[in-house]
Protein backbone atom coordinates (compact mmCIF):
# COMPACT_ATOMS: atom_id res chain seq x y z
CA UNK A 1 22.06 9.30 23.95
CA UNK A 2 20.26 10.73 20.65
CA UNK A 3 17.44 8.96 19.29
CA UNK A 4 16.21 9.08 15.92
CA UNK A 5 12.75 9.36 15.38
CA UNK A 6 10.11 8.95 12.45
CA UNK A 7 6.60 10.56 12.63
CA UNK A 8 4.40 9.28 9.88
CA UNK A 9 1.59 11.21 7.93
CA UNK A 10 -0.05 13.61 9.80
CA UNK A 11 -2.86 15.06 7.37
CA UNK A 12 -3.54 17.53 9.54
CA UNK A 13 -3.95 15.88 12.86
CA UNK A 14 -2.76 18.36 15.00
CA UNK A 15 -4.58 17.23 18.07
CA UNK A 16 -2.48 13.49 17.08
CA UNK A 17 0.54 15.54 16.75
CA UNK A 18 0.32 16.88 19.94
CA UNK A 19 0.07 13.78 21.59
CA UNK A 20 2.94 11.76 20.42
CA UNK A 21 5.22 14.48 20.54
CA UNK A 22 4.08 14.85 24.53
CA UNK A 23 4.86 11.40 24.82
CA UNK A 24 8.25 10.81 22.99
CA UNK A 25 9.34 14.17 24.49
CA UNK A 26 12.18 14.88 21.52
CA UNK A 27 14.82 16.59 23.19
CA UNK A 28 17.69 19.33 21.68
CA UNK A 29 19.86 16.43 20.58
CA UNK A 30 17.36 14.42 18.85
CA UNK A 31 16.72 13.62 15.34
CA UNK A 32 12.78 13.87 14.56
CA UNK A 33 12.30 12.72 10.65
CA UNK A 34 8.74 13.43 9.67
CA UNK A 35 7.58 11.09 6.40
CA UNK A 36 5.36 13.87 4.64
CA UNK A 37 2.26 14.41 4.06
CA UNK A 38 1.41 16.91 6.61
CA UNK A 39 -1.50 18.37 4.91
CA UNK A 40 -5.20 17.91 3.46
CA UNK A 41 -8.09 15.37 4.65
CA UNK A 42 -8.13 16.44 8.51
CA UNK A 43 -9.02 19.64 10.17
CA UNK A 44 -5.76 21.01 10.78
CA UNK A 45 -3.31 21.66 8.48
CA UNK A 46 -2.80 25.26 9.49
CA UNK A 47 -1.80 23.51 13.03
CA UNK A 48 0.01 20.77 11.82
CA UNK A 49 2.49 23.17 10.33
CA UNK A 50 2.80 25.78 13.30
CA UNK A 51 3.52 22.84 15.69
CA UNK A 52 6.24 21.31 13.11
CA UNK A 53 7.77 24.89 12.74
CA UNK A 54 7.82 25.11 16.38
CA UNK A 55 9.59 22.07 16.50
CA UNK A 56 11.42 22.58 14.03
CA UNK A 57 13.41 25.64 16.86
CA UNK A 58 13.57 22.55 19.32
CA UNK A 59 15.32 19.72 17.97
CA UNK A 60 17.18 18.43 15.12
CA UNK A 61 14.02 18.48 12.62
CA UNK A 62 14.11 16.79 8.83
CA UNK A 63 10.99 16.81 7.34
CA UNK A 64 10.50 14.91 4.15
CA UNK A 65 7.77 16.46 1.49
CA UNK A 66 5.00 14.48 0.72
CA UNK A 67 2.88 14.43 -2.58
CA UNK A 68 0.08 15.97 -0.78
CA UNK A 69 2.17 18.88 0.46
CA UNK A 70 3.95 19.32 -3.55
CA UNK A 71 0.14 19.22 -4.72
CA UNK A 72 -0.55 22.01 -2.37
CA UNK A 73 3.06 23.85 -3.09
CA UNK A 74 1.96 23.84 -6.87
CA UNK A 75 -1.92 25.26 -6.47
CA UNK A 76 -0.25 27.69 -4.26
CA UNK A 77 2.12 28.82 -6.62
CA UNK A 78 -0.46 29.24 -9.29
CA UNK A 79 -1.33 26.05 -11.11
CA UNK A 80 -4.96 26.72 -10.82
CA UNK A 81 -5.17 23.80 -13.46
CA UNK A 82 -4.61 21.42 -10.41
CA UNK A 83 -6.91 23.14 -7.96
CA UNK A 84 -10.03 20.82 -8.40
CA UNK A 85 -8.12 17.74 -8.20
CA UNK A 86 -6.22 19.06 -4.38
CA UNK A 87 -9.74 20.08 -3.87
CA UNK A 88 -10.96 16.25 -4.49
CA UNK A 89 -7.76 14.92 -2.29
CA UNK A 90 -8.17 16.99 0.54
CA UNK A 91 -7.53 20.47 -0.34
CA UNK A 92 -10.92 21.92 0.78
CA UNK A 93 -10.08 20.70 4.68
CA UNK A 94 -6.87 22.54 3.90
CA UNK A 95 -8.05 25.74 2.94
CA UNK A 96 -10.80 25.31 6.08
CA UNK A 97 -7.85 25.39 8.43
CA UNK A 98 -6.72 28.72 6.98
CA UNK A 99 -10.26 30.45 6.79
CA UNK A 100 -10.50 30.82 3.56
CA UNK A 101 -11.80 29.38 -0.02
CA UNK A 102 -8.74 30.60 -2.27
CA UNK A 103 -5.34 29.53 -2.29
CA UNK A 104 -3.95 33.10 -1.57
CA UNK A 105 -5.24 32.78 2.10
CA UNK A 106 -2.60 29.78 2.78
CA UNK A 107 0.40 31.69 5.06
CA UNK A 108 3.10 32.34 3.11
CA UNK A 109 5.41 30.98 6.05
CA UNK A 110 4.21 27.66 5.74
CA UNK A 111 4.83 27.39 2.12
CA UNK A 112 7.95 28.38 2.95
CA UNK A 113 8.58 25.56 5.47
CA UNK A 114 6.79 22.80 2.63
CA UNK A 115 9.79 24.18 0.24
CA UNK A 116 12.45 23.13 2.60
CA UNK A 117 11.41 20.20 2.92
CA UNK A 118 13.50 17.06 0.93
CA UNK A 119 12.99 13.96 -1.02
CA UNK A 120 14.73 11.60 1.20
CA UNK A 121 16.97 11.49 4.33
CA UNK A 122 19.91 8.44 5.34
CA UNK A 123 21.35 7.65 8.10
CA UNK A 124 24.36 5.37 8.45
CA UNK A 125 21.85 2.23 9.13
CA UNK A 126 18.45 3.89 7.79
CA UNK A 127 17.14 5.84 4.94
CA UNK A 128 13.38 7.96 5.24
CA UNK A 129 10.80 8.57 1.85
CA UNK A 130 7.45 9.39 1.42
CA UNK A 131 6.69 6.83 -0.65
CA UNK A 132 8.40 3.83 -2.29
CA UNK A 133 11.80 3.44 -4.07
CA UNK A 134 13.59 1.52 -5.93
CA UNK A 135 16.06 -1.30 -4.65
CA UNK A 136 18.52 -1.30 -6.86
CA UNK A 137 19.31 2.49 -7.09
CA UNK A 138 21.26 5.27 -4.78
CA UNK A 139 18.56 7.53 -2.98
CA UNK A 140 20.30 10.50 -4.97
CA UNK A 141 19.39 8.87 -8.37
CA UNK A 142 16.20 7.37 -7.55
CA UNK A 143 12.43 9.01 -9.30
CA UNK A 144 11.14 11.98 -7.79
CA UNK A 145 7.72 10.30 -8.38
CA UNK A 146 9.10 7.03 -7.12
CA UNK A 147 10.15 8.88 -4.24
CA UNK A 148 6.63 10.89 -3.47
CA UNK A 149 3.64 9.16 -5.38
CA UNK A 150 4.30 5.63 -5.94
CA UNK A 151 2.24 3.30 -3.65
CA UNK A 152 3.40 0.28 -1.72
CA UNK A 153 0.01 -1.50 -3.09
CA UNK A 154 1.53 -0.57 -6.31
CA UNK A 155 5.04 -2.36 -6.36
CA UNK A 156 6.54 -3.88 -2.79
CA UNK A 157 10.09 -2.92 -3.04
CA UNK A 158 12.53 -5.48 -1.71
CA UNK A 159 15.79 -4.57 0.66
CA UNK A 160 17.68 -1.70 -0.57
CA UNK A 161 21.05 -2.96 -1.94
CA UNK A 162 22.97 -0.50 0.27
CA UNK A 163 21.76 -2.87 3.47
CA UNK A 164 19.88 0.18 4.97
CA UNK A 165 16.57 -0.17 6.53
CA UNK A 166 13.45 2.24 4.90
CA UNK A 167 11.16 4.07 6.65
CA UNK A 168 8.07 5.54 4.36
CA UNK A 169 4.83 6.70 4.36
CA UNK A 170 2.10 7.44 2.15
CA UNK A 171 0.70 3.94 1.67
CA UNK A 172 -2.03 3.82 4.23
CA UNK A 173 -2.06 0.89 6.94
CA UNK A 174 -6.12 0.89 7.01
CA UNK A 175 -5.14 -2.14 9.60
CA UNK A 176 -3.79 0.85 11.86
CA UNK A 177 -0.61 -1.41 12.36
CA UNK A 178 2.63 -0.48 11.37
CA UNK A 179 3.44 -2.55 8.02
CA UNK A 180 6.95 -4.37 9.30
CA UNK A 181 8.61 -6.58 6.13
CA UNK A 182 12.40 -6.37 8.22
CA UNK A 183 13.82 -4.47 5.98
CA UNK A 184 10.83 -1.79 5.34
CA UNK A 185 8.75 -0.02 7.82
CA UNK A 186 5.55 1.80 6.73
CA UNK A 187 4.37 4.35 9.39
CA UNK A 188 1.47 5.68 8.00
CA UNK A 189 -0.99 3.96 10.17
CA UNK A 190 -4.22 6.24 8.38
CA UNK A 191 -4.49 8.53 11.20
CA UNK A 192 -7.13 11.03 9.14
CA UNK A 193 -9.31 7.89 9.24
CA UNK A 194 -10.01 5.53 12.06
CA UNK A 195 -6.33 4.88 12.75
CA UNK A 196 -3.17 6.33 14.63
CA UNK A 197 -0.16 8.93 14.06
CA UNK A 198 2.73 7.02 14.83
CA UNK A 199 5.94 8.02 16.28
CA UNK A 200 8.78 5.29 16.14
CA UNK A 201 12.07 5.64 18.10
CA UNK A 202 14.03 4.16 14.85
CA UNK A 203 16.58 2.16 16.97
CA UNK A 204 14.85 0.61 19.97
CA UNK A 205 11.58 0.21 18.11
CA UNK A 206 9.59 2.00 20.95
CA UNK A 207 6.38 3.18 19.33
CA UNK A 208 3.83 6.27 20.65
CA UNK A 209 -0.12 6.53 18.70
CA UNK A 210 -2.83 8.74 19.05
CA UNK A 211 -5.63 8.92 16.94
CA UNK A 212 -7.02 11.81 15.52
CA UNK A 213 -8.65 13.50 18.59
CA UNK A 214 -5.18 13.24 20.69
CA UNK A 215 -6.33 10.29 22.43
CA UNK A 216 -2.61 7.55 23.59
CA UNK A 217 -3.17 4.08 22.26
C-alpha cells in the first residue's frame, strides 16, 4: 500500500538525509513530502539538494519551500541587499558546500529545483507547511508569510476548520521530540543542532531519526 511520508528540515544534513531515507526505504508508489528548509546552517546544502533531486526520479516527491530556501532563491537572483542577513542565518555554510564565497557559484540546477517547490500540500486527511497557518482560512488563501516565516513560538494555531491534520516545520523542537498537539505535528526536531532529521510515515505514525552525522536513533 502507499505511504505518505514527511521529512522535516534538513539544513543541510545530508549525512541525516541519508540515513532516514535508508531506513524508510520510499518506494515508486510513495508519497515523500519534505517541510522545507533544506538549506543553510549545516555543511551540506549542495548534498542535501542532489540527494532530494535524486529522489525526486524515485518516488512521488513534493517538496514544500522553506523561508531559508526563498532567502537563498532571492540573494541568488540578485538581491544583494539581503546577502548579509542569509549570510548571518546560515548562508556562509551554504556557499561552503558549493566552494565558493559569491552567490554566482550556487548550481543553477538547484535553484531550479528550490523554484518548484510550493507553499503547501493536502491530502484528503492531511495538509503539509513550512511554517504556521491560520485556522480559520483555506490553504489557497492563507499568507505567504504565514505560510513560510511565522513561528509556532509566535502564535500556536488551533485545528484547521477543514478537520485535516498539519504537518510543519520551521519551529525548532530544541527538545529533539516531535511537537504532537493531535491535530498539529511539528517535525523539525533541530537536526543542524544537537537533534534529529525526522521522517514520519503520516498514517501509521512510524518514525526514523538520525542526527547530523547519519547516526539511527
Amino acid at each position: 500500500m502507499p505511504r505518505l511520508l514527511a521529512i522535516g528540515d534538513m539544513h543541510g544534513c545530508s549525512a541525516a538525509l541519508r540515513a532516514v531515507l535508508k531506513a524508510a526505504l520510499p518506494e515508486a508508489q510513495d508519497t515523500v513530502v519534505t517541510v522545507g528548509d533544506y538549506v543553510d546552517r549545516g555543511p551540506d546544502t549542495r548534498g542535501v539538494l542532489e540527494i532530494l533531486r535524486e529522489l525526486e526520479r524515485q518516488v512521488r516527491l513534493v517538496p514544500l519551500l522553506g523561508n531559508h530556501d526563498e532567502m537563498m532563491l532571492r540573494v541568488c537572483s540578485g538581491r544583494m541587499e539581503l546577502f548579509t542577513d542569509w549570510l548571518h542565518y546560515g548562508g556562509n555554510a551554504t556557499l561552503a558546500s558549493y566552494d565558493t564565497l559569491v552567490p554566482e557559484g550556487v548550481w543553477p540546477e538547484h535553484l531550479d529545483f528550490l523554484r518548484r517547490c510550493q507553499l503547501y500540500h493536502e491530502t484528503e486527511r492531511h495538509f503539509f507547511v513550512h511554517g504556521n497557518y491560520q485556522a480559520k482560512v483555506p490553504l489557497e488563501k492563507q499568507p505567504r508569510e504565514v505560510l513560510m516565516w511565522e513561528s509556532l513560538k509566535k502564535r500556536l494555531p488551533g485545528p484547521h476548520y477543514s478537520g485535516k491534520k498539519a504537518i510543519v516545520g520551521h519551529t525548532a523542537q530544541k527538545s529533539a521530540q516531535v511537537l504532537d498537539l493531535g491535530y498539529l505535528k511539528c517535525i523539525d526536531t533541530w537536526c543542524y543542532g544537537e537533534g534529529w532529521l525526522t521522517a514520519l510515515d503520516v498514517e501509521s505514525g512510524q518514525m526514523w531519526q538520525a542526527d547530523k552525522e547519519g547516526r539511527l536513533k
